[in-house]
C-alpha atoms as a PDB file:
ATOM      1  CA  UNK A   1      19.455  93.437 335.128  1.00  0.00           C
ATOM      2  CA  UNK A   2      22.701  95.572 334.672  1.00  0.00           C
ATOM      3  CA  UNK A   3      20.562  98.841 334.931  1.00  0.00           C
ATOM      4  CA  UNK A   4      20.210  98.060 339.045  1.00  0.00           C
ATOM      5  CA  UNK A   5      24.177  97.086 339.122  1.00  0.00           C
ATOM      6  CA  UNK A   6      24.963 100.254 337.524  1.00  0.00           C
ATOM      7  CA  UNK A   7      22.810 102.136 339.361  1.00  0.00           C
ATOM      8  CA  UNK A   8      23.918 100.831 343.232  1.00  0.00           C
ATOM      9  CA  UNK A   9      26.998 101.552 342.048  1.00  0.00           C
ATOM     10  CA  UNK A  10      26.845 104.842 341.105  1.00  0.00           C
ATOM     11  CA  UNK A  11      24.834 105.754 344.608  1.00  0.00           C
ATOM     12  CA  UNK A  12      27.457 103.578 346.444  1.00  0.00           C
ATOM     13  CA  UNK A  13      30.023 106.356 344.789  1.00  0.00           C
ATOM     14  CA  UNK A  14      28.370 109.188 345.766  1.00  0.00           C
ATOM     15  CA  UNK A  15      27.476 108.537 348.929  1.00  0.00           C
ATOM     16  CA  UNK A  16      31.627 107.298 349.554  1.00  0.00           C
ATOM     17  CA  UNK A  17      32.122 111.052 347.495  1.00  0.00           C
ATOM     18  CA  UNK A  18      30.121 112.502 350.372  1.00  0.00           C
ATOM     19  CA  UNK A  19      30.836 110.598 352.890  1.00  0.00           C
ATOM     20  CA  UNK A  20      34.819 112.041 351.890  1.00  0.00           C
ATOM     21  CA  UNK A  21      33.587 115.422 351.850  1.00  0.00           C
ATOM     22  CA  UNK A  22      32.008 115.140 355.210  1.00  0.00           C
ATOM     23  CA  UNK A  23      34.758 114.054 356.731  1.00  0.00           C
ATOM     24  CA  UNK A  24      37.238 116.927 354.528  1.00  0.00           C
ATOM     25  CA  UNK A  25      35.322 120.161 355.564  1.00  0.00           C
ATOM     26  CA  UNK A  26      33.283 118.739 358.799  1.00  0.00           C
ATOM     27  CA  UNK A  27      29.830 119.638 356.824  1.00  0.00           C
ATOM     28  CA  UNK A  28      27.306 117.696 357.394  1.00  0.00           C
ATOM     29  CA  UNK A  29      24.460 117.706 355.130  1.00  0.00           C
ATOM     30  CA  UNK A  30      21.154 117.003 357.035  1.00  0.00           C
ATOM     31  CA  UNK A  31      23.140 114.643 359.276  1.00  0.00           C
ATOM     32  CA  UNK A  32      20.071 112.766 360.453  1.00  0.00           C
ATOM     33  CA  UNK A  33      18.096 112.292 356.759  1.00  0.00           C
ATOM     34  CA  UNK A  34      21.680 111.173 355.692  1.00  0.00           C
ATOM     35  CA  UNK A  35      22.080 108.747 358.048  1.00  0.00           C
ATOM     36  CA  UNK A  36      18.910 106.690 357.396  1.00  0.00           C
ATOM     37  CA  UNK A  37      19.256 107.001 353.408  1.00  0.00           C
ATOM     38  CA  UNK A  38      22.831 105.507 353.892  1.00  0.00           C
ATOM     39  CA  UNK A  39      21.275 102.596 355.999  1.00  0.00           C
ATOM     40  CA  UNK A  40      18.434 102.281 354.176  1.00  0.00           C
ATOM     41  CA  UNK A  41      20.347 101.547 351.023  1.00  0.00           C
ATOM     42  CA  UNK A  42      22.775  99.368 352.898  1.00  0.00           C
ATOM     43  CA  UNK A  43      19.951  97.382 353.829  1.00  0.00           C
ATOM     44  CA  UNK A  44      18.575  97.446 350.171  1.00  0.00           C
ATOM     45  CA  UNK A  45      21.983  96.488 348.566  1.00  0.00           C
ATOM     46  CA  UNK A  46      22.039  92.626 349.223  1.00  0.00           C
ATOM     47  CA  UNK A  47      18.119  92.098 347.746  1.00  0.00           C
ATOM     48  CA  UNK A  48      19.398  94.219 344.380  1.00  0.00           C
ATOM     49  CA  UNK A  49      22.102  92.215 344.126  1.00  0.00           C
ATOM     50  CA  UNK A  50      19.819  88.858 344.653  1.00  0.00           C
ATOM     51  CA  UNK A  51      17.368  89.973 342.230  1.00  0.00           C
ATOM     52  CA  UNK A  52      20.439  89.974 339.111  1.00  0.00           C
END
């Protein structure tokens, strides 16, 4: 399935984008809520890329 390639990509992008800005201006958005998304879809990555 391309479609979940293409998208993991494009959130692996933005959250490097914000991770970037983060570390630029020292803003955190919702630190805590952005913490578990990032390891949540860390820890989804390897079963999307299984399921191609």
């Amino acid at each position: 399935m391309p479609e979940i390639s293409q998208v993991s990509m494009i959130t692996h992008c933005s959250l490097l984008i914000i991770h970037v800005f983060v570390e630029q201006t020292g803003i955190e958005p919702v630190p805590l809520v952005f913490q578990t998304n990032v390891q949540a879809f860390y820890t989804t990555l390897p079963d999307l890329i299984n399921n191609e």
